[in-house]
PDB file of N, CA and C in Angstrom:
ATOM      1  N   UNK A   1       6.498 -23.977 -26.023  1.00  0.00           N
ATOM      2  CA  UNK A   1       7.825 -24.557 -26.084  1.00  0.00           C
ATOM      3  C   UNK A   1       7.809 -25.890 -25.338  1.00  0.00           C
ATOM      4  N   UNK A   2       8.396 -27.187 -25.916  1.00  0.00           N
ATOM      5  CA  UNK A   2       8.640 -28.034 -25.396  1.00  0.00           C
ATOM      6  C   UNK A   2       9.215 -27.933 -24.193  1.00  0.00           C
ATOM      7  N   UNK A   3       9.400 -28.740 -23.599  1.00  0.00           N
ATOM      8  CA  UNK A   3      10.239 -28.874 -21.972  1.00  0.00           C
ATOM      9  C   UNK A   3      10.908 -30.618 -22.258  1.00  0.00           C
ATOM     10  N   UNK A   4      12.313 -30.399 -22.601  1.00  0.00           N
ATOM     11  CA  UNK A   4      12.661 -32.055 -22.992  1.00  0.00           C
ATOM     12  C   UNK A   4      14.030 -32.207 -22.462  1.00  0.00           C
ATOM     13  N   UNK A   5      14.551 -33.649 -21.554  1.00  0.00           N
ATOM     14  CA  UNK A   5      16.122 -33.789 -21.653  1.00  0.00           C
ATOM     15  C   UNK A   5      16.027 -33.106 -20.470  1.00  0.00           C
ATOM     16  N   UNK A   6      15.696 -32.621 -19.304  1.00  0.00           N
ATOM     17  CA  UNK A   6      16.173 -32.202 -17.953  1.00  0.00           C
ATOM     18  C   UNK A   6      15.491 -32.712 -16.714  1.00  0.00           C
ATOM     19  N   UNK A   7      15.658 -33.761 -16.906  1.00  0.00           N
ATOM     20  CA  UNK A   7      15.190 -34.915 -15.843  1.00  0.00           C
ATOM     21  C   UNK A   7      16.294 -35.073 -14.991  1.00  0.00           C
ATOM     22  N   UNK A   8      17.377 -35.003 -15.641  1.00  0.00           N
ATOM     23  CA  UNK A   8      18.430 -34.860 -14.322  1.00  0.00           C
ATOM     24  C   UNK A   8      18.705 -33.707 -13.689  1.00  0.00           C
ATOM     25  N   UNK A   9      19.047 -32.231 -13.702  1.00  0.00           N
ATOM     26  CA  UNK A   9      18.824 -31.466 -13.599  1.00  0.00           C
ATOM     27  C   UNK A   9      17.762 -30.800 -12.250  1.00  0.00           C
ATOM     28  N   UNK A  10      16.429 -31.542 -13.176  1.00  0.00           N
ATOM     29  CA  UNK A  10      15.426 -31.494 -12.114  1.00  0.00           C
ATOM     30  C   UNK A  10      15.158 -32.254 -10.654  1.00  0.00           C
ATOM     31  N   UNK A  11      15.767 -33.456 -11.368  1.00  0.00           N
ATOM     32  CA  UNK A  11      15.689 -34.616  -9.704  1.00  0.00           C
ATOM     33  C   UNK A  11      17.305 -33.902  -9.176  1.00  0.00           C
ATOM     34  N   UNK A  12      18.257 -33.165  -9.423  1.00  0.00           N
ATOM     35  CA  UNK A  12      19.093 -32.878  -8.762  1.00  0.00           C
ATOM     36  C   UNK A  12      18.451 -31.724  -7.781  1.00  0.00           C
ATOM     37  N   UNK A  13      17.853 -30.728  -8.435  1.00  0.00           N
ATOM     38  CA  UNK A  13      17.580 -29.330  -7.684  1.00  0.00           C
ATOM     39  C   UNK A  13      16.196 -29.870  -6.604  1.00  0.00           C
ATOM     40  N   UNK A  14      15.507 -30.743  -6.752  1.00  0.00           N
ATOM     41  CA  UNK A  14      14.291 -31.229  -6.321  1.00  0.00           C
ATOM     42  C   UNK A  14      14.922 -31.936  -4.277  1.00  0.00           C
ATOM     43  N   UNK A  15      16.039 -32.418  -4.745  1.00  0.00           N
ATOM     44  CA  UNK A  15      16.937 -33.521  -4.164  1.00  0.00           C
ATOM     45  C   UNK A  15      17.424 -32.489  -2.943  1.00  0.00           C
ATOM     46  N   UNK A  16      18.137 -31.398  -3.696  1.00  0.00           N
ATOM     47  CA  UNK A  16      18.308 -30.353  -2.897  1.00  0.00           C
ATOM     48  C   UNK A  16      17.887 -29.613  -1.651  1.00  0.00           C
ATOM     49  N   UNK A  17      16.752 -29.185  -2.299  1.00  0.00           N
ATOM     50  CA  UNK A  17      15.287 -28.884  -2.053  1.00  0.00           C
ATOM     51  C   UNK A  17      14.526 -29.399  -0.502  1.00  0.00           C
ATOM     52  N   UNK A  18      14.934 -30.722  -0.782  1.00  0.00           N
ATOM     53  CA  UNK A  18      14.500 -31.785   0.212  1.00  0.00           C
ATOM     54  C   UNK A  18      15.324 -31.771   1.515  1.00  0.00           C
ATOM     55  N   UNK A  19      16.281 -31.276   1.542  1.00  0.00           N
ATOM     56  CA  UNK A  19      17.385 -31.171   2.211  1.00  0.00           C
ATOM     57  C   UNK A  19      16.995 -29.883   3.636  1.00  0.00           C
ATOM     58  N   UNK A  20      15.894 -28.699   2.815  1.00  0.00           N
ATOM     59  CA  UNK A  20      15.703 -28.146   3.892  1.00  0.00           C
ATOM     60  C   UNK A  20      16.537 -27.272   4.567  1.00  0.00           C
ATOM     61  N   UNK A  21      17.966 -27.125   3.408  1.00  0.00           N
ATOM     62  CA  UNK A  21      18.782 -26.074   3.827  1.00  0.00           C
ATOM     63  C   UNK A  21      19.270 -24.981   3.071  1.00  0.00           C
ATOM     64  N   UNK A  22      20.195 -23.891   2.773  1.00  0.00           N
ATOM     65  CA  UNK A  22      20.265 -23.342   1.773  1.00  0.00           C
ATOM     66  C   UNK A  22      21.137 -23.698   0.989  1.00  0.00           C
ATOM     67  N   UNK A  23      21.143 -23.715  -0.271  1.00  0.00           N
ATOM     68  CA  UNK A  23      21.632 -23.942  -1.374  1.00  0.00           C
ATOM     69  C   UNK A  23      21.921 -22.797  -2.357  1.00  0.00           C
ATOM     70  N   UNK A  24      23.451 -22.803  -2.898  1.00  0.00           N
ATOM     71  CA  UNK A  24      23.807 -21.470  -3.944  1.00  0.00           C
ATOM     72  C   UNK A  24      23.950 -22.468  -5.111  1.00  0.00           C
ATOM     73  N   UNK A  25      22.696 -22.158  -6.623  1.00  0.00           N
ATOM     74  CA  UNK A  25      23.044 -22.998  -7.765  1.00  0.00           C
ATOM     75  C   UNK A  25      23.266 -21.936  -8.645  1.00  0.00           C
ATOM     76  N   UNK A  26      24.329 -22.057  -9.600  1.00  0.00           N
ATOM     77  CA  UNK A  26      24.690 -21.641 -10.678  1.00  0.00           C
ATOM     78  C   UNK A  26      23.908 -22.152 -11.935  1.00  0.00           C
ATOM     79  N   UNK A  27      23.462 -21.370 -12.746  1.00  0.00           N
ATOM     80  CA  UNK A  27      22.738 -22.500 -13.856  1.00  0.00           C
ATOM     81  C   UNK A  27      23.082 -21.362 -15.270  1.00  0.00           C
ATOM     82  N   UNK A  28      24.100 -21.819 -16.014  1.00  0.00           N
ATOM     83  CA  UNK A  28      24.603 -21.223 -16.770  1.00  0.00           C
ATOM     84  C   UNK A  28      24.601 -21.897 -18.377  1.00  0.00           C
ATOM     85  N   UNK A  29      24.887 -21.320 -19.370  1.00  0.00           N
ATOM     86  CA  UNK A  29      24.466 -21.778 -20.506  1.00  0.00           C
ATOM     87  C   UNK A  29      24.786 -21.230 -22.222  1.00  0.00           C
ATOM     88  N   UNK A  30      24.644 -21.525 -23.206  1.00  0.00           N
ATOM     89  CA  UNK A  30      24.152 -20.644 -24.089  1.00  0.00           C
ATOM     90  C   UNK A  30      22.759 -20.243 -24.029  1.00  0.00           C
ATOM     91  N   UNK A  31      22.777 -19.721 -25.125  1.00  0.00           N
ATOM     92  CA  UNK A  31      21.088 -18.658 -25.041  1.00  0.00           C
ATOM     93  C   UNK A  31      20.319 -19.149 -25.405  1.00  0.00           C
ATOM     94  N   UNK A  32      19.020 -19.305 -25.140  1.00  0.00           N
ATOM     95  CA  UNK A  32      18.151 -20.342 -25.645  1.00  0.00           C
ATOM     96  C   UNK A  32      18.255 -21.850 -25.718  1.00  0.00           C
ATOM     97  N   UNK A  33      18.873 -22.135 -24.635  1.00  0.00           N
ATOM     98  CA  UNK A  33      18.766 -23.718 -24.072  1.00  0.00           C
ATOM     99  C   UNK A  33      17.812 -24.696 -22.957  1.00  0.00           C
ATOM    100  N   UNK A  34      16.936 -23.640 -22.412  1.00  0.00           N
ATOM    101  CA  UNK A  34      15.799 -23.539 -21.174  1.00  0.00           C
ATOM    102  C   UNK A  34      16.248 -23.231 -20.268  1.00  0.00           C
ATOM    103  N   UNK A  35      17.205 -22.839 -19.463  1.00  0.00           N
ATOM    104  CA  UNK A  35      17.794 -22.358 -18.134  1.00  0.00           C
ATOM    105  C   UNK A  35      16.028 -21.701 -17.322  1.00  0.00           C
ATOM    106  N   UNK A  36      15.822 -20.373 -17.788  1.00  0.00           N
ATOM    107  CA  UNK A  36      14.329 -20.428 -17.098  1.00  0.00           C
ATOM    108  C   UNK A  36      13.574 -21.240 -17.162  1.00  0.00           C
ATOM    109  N   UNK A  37      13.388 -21.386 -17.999  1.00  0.00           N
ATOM    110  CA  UNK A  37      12.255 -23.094 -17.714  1.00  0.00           C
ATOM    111  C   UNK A  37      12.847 -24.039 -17.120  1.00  0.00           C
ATOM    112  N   UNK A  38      13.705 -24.328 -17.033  1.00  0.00           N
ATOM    113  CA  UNK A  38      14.491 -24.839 -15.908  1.00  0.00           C
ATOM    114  C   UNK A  38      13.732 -24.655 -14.500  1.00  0.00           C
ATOM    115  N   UNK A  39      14.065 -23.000 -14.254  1.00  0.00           N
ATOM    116  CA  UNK A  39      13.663 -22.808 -13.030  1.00  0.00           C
ATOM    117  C   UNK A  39      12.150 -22.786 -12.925  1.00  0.00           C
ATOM    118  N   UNK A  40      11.482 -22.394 -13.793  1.00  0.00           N
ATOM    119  CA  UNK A  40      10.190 -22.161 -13.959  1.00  0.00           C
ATOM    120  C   UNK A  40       9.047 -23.572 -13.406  1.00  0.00           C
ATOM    121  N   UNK A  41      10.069 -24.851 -14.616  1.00  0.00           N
ATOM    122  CA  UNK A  41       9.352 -26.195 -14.283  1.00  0.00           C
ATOM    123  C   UNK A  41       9.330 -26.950 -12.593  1.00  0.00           C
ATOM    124  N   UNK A  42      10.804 -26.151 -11.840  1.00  0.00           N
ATOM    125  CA  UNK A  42      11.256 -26.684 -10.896  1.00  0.00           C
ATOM    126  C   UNK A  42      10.258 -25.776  -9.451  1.00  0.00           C
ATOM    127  N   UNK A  43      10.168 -24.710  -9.564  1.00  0.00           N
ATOM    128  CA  UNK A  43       9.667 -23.568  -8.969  1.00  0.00           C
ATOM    129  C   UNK A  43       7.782 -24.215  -9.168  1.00  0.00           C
ATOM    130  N   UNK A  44       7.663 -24.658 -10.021  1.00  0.00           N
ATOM    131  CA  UNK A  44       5.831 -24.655  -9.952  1.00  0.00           C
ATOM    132  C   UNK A  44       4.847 -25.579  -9.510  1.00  0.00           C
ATOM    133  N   UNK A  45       5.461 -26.392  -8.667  1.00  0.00           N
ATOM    134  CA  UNK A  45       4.845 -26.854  -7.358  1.00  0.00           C
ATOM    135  C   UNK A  45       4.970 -26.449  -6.069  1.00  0.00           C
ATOM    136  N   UNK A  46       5.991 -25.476  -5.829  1.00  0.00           N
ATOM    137  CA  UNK A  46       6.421 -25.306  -5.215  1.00  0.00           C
ATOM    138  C   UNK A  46       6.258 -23.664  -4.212  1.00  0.00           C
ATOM    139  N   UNK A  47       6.072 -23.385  -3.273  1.00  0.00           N
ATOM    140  CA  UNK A  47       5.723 -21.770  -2.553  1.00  0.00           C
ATOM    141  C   UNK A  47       6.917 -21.620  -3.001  1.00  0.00           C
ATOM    142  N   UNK A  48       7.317 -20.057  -3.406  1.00  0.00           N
ATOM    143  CA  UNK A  48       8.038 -19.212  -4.074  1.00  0.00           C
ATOM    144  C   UNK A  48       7.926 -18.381  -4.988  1.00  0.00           C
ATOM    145  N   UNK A  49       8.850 -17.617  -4.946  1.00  0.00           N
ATOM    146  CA  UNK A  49       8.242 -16.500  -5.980  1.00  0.00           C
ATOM    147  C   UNK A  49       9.650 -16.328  -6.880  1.00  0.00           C
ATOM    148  N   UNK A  50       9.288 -16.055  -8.067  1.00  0.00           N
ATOM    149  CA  UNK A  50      10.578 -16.062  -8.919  1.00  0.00           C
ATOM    150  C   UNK A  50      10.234 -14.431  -9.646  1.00  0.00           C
ATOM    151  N   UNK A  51      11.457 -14.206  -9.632  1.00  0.00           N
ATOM    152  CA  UNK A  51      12.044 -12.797  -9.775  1.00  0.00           C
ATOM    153  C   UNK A  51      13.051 -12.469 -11.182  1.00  0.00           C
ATOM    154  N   UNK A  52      12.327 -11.976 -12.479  1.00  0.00           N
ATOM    155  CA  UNK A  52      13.803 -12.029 -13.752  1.00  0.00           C
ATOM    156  C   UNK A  52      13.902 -10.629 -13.858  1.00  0.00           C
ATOM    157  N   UNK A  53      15.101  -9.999 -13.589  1.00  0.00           N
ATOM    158  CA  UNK A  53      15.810  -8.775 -13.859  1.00  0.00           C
ATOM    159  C   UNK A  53      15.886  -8.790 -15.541  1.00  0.00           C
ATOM    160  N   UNK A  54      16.078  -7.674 -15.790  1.00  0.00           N
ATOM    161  CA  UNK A  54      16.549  -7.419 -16.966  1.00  0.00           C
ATOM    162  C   UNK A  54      16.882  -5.922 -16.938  1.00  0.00           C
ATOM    163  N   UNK A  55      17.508  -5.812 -18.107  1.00  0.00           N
ATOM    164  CA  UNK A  55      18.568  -4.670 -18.688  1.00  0.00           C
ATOM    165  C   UNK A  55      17.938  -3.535 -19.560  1.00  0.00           C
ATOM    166  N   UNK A  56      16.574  -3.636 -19.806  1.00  0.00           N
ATOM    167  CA  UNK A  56      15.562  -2.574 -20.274  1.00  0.00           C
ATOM    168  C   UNK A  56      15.468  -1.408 -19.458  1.00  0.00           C
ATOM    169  N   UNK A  57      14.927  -0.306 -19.745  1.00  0.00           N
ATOM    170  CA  UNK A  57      14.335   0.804 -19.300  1.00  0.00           C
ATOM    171  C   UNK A  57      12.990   1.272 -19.593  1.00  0.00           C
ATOM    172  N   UNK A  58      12.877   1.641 -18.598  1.00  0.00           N
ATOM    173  CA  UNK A  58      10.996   1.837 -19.056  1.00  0.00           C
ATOM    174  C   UNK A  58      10.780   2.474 -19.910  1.00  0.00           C
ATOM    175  N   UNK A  59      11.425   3.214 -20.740  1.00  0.00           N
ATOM    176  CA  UNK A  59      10.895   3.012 -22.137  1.00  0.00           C
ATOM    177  C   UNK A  59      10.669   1.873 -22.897  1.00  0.00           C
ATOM    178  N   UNK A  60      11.782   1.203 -22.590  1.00  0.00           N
ATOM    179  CA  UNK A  60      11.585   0.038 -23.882  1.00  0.00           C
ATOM    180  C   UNK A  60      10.416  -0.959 -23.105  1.00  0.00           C
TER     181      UNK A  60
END
């Protein structure tokens, strides 16, 4: 999948980041617009660990 169009986005949360304090971001959307890759592109220079819940059961 491409990664395109969130250059602002990214220098905002990056900006943040830099700040060295805590931060609460909302990142909301329709479905299939990159929101994880969002976090994914922003998160991978970076120490951290990213965590996706979901609504499955171990069956599925």
């Amino acid at each position: 999948m491409q990664f395109i169009n969130r250059d602002i986005e990214l220098k905002s949360l990056n900006k943040k980041w830099q700040e060295k304090k805590p931060h609460f971001f909302i990142i909301y959307g329709k479905r299939r617009v990159g929101k994880t890759e969002l976090i994914k592109q922003f998160l991978e220079s970076k120490d951290s660990i990213y965590f996706l819940a979901d609504k499955r059961n171990e069956k599925e």
